[in-house]
Protein backbone atom coordinates (compact mmCIF):
# COMPACT_ATOMS: atom_id res chain seq x y z
CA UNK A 1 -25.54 22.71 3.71
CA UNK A 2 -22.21 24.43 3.29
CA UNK A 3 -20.19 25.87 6.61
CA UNK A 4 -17.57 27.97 7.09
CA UNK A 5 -14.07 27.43 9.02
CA UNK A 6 -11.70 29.85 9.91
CA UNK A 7 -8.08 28.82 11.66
CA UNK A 8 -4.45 30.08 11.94
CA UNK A 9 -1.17 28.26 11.45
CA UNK A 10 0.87 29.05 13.90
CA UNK A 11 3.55 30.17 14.57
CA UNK A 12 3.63 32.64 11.33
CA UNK A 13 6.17 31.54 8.82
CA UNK A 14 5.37 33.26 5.54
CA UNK A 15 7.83 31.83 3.42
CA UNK A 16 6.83 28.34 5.10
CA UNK A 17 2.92 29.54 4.19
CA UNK A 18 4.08 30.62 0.79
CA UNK A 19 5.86 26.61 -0.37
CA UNK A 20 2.26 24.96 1.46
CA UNK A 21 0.08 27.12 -0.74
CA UNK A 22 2.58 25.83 -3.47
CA UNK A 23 3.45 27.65 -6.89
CA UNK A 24 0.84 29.36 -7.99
CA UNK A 25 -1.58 28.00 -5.13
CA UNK A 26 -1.20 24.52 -7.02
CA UNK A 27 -1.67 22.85 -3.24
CA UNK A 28 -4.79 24.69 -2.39
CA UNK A 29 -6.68 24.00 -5.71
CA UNK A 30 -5.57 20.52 -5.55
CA UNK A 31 -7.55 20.05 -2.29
CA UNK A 32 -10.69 22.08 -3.49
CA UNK A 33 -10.91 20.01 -5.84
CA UNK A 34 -10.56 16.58 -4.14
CA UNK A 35 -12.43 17.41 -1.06
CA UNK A 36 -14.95 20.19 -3.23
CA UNK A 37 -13.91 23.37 -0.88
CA UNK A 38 -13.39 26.52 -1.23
CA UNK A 39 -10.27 27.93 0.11
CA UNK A 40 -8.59 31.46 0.54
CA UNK A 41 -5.86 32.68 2.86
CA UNK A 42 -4.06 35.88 4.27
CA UNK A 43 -0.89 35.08 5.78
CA UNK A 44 -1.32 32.66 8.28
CA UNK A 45 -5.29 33.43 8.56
CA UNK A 46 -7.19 30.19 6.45
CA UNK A 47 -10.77 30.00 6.03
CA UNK A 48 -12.74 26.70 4.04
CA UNK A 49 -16.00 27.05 3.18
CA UNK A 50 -17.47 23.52 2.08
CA UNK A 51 -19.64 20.54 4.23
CA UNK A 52 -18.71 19.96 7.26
CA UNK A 53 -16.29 16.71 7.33
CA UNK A 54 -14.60 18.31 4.20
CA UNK A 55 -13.96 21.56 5.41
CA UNK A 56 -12.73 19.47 8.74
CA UNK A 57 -10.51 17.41 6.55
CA UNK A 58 -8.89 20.51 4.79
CA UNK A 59 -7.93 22.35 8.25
CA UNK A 60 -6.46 19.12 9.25
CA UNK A 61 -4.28 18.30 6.58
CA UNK A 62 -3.26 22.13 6.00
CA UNK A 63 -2.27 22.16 10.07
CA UNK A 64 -0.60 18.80 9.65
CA UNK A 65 1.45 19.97 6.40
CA UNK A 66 2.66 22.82 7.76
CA UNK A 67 3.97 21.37 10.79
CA UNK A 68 5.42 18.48 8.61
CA UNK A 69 7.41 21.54 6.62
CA UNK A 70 9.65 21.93 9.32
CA UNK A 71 11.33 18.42 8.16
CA UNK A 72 10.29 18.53 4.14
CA UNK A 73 10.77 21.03 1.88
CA UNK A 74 8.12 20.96 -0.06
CA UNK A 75 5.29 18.25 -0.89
CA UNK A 76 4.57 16.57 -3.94
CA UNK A 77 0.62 16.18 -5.23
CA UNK A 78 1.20 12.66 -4.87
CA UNK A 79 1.81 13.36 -1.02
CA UNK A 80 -1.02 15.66 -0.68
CA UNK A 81 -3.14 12.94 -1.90
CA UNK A 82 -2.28 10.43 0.63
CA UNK A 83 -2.86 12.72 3.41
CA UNK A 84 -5.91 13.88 2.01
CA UNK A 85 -7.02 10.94 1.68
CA UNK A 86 -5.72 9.62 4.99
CA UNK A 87 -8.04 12.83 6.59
CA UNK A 88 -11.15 11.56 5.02
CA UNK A 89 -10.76 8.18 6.47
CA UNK A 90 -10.46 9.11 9.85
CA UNK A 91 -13.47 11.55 9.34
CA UNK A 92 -15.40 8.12 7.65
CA UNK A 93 -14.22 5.92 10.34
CA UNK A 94 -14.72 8.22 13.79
CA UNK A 95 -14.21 4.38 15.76
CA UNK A 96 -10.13 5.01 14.27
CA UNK A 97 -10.11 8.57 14.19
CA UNK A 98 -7.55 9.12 17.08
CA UNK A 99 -4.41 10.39 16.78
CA UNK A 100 -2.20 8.37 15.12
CA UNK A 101 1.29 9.11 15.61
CA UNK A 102 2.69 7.32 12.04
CA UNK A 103 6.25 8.09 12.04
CA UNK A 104 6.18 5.72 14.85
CA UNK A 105 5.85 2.98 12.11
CA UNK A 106 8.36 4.30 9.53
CA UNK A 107 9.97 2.01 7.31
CA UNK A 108 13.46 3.31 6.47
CA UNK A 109 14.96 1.12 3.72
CA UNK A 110 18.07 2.54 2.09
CA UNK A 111 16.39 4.32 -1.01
CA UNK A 112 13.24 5.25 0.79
CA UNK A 113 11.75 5.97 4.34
CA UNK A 114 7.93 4.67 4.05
CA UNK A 115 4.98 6.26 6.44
CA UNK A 116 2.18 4.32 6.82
CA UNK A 117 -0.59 6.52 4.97
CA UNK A 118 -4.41 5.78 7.32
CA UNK A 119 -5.27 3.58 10.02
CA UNK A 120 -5.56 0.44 8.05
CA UNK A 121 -1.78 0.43 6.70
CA UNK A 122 -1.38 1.01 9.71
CA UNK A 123 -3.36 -2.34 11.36
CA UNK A 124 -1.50 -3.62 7.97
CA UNK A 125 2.17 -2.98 9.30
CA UNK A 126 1.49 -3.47 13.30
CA UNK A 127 -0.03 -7.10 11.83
CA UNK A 128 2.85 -8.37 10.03
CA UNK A 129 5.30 -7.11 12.69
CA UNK A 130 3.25 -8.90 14.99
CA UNK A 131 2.48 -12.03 13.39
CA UNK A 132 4.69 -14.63 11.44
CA UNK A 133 1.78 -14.87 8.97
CA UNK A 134 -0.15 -11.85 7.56
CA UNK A 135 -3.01 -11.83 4.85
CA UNK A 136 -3.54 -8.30 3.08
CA UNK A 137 -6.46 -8.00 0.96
CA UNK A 138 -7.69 -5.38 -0.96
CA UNK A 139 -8.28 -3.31 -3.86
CA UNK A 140 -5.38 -2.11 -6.26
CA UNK A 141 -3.73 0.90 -5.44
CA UNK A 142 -3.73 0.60 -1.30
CA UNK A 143 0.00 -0.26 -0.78
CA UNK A 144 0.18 -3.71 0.01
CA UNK A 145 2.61 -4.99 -1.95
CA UNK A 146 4.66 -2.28 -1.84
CA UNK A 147 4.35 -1.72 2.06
CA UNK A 148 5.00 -5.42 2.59
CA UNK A 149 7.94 -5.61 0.47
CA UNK A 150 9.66 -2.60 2.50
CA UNK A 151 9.16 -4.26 5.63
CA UNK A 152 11.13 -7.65 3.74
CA UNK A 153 13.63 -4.88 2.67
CA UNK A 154 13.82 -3.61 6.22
CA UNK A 155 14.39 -6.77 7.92
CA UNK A 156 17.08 -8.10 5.23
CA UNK A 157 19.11 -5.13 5.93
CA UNK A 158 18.77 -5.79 9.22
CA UNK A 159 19.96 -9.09 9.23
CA UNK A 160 16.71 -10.27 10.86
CA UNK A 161 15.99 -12.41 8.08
CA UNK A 162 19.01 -13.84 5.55
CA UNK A 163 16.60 -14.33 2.61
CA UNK A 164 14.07 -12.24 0.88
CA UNK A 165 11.70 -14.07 -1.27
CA UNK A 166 8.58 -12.87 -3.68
CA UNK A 167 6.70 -14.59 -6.05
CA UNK A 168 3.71 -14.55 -8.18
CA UNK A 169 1.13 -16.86 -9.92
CA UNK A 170 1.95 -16.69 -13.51
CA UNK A 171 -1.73 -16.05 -14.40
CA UNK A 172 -2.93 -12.60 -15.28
CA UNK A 173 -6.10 -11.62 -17.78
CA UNK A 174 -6.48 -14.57 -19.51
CA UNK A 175 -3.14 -14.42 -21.18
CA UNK A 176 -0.83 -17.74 -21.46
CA UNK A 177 3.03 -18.15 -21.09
CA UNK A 178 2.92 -19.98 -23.95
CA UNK A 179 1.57 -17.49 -26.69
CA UNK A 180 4.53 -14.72 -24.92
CA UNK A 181 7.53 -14.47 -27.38
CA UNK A 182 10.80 -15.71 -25.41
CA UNK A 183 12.47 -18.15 -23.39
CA UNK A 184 10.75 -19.25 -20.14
CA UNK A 185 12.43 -16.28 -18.41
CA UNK A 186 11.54 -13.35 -21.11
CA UNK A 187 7.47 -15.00 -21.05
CA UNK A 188 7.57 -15.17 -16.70
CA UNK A 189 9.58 -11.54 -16.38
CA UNK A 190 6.33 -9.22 -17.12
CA UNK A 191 4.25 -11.36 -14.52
CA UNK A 192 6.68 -10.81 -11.53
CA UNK A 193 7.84 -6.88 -12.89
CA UNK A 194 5.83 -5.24 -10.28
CA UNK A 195 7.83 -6.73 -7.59
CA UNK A 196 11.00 -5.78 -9.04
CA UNK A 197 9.79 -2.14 -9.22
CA UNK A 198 9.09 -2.35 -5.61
CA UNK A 199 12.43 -3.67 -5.27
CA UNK A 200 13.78 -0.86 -7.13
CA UNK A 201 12.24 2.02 -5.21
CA UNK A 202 13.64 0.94 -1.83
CA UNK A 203 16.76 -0.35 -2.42
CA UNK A 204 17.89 0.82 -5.97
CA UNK A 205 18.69 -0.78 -9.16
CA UNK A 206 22.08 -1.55 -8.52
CA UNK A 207 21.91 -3.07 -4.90
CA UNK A 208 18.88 -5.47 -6.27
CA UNK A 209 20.60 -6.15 -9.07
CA UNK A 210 23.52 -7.78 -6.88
CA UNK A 211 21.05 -9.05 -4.18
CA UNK A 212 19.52 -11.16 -6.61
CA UNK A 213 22.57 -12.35 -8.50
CA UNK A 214 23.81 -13.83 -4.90
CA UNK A 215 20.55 -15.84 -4.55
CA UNK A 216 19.72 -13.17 -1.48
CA UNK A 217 16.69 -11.72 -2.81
CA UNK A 218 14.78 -14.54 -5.35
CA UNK A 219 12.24 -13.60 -7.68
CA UNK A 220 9.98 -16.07 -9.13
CA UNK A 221 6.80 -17.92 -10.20
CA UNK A 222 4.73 -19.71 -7.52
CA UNK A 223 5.36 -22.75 -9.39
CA UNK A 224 8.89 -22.83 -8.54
CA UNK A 225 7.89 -22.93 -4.87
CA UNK A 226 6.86 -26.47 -5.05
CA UNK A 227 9.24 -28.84 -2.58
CA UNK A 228 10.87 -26.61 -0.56
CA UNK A 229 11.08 -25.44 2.75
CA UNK A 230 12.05 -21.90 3.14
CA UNK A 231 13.94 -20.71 6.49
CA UNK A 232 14.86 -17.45 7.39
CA UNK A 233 13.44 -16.04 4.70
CA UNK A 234 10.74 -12.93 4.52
CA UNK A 235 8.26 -14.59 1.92
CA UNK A 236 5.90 -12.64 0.13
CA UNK A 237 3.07 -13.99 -2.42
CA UNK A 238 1.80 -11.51 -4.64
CA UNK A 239 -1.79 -11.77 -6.53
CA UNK A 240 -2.60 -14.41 -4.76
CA UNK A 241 -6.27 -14.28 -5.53
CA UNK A 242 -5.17 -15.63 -8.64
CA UNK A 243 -3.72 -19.16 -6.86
CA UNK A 244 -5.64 -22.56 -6.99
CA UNK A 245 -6.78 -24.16 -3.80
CA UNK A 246 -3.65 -26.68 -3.97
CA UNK A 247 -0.88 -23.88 -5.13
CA UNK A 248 -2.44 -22.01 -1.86
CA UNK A 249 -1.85 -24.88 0.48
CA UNK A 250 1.64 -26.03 -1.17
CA UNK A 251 2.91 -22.27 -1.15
CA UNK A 252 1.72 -22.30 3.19
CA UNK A 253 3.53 -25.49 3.43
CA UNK A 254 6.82 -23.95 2.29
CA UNK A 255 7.24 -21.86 5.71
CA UNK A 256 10.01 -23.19 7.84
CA UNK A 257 11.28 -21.80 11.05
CA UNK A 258 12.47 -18.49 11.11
CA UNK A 259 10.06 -17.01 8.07
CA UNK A 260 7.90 -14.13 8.24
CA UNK A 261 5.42 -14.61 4.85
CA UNK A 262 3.24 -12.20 3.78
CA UNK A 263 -0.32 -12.76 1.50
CA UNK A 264 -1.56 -10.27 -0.78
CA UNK A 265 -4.65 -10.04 -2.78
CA UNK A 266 -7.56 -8.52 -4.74
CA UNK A 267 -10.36 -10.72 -4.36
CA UNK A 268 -12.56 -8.51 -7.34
CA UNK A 269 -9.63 -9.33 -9.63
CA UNK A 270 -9.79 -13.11 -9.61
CA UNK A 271 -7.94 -14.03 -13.44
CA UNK A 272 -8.84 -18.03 -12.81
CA UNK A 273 -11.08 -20.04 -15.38
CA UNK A 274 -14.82 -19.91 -13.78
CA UNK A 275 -14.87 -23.07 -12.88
CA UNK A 276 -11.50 -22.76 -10.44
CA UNK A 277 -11.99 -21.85 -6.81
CA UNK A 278 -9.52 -18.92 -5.63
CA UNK A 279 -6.92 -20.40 -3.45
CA UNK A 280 -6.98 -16.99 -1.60
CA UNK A 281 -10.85 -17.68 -0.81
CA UNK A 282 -10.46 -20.73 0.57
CA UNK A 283 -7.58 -19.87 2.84
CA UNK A 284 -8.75 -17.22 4.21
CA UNK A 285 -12.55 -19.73 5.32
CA UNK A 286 -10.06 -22.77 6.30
CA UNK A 287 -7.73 -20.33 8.32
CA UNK A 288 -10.37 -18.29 10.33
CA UNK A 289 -10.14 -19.54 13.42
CA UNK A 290 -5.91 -19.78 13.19
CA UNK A 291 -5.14 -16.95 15.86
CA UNK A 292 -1.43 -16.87 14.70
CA UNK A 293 -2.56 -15.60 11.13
CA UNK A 294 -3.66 -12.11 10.61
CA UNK A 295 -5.63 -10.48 8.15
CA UNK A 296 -6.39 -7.15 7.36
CA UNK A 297 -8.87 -5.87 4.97
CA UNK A 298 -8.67 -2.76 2.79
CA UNK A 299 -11.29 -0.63 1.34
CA UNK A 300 -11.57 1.54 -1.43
CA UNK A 301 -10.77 4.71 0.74
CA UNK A 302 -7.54 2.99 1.63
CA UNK A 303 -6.32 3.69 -2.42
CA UNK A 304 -4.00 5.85 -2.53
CA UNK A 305 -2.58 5.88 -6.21
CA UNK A 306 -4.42 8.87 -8.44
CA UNK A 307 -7.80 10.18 -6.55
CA UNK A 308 -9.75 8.74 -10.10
CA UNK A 309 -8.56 5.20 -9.01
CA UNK A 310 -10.53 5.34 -5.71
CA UNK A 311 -13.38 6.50 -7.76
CA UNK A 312 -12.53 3.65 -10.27
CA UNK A 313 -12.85 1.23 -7.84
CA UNK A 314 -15.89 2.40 -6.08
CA UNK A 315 -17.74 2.46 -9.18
CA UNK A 316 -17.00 -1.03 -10.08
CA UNK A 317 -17.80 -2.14 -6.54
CA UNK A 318 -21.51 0.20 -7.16
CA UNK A 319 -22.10 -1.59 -10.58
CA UNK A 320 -21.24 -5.01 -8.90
CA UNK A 321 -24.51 -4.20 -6.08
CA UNK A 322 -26.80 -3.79 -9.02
């Protein structure tokens, strides 16, 4: 049954009212059609028609973007997405639904100040602030590599850690190093890119570029993890549904003092032959009952690349049931 919600912003800003409408309206029709309203304003006078936790939703993140225009001059649809979809999950989870002050938990790295987007990157940040080892698992598309390699950023620049170090199982759909064209570094380089582009957004090309030729920031396959002991260091593995149950344990062995390390992984995207177990798996039955590990758990609400991938996922996840 559809409702009806009528609000002001306030105070009455027009040309602030005119860039959160966006050109043309563009923000408006963007959330009618990802929350399936019906929006129309005068001035600062809003009303949503739609059901009830959508038409909530809307009159949140309207209130919340106009107040955030005070500091930002305008919003991208990517932004409007992640507080969209940020809304919805408080409305979905009414347990987490209070206030949640997130600038609290910026991330300010020197290309990019990060703002935890819903509760659980939230939890996700809090968690590996808190603890010196941090599991996050989830679908694609909820931020945790990214988040996790702004905090690394964050605490290389300030000097809490001297080393920042992210690697990767070299194992991805099937495909082998040895059938890539290339020396070993051109066949490993397309396994590890997403960490570089991480790299990129918060601290620039050029920085990470000379980061990495001084041995500060290291980039590389798990397999080159194997006899060391890393101090110091903020260590992230990446994919690491895709480990064995022995790369798991020798890549939790490396931690020495000093080291923050950080898990990620996408346990419906496990690349191993059938008849492997998932290193991630295991770790996370054999380290249950480990108080000084966290883990936080993403769902497919929590995505918040294009609003299809959420849908993506949740269809897979549907299928899966049957």
């Amino acid at each position: 049954m559809e409702k009806l919600i009528r609000f002001q912003l306030e105070p009455e800003n027009i040309e602030k009212i005119n860039r959160l409408c966006g050109p043309t309206n563009s923000t408006l029709k963007q959330m009618e059609k990802e929350l399936q309203v019906k929006i129309s304003n005068r001035g600062k006078k809003f009303k949503v028609k739609g059901r009830s936790r959508d038409i909530k939703a809307a009159e949140v993140v309207l209130k919340e973007l106009y107040e955030r225009l005070e500091v930002k001059k305008d919003f991208t649809p990517r932004d409007i997405h992640f507080y969209l979809r940020e809304a919805m999950n408080r409305n979905n989870n009414s347990k987490d639904s209070e206030d949640i002050k997130h600038e609290d938990n910026a991330i300010y790295t020197p290309k990019s100040s990060i703002i935890p987007k819903g509760v659980n990157q939230k939890k996700y940040l809090d968690t590996i602030f808190d603890k010196d080892m941090t599991f996050g698992i989830g679908p694609a598309g909820t931020g945790k590599t990214y988040l996790a390699v702004a905090v690394g950023v964050q605490y290389l620049i300030k000097g809490k850690v001297e080393k920042l170090l992210l690697t990767r199982p070299a194992v991805e759909a099937g495909e082998k190093l040895g059938f890539l064209p290339g020396d070993l570094n051109q066949k490993i380089d397309p396994y590890l890119r997403p960490l570089y582009d991480a790299l990129f957004i918060t601290l620039g090309f050029k920085e990470t570029s000379k980061l990495i030729e001084n041995n500060v920031i290291e980039i590389a396959p798990l397999a080159f993890m194997r006899g060391r002991t890393i101090n110091n260091s903020f260590i992230i593995l990446d994919e690491s549904q895709n480990t064995t149950k022995e790369q798991m344990k020798m890549f939790l062995t490396r931690m020495g003092y000093g080291s923050k390390v950080v898990i990620t992984g996408d346990l419906t995207q496990i690349d191993l032959q059938e008849d492997s177990v998932s290193g991630l798996v295991h770790a996370l039955d054999v380290l249950k009952k480990v108080k000084e590990v966290g883990v936080i758990r993403f769902e497919s609400t929590d995505v918040i690349r294009h609003s299809l991938v959420q849908k993506i996922v949740e269809a897979y996840e549907s299928f899966k049931k049957k």
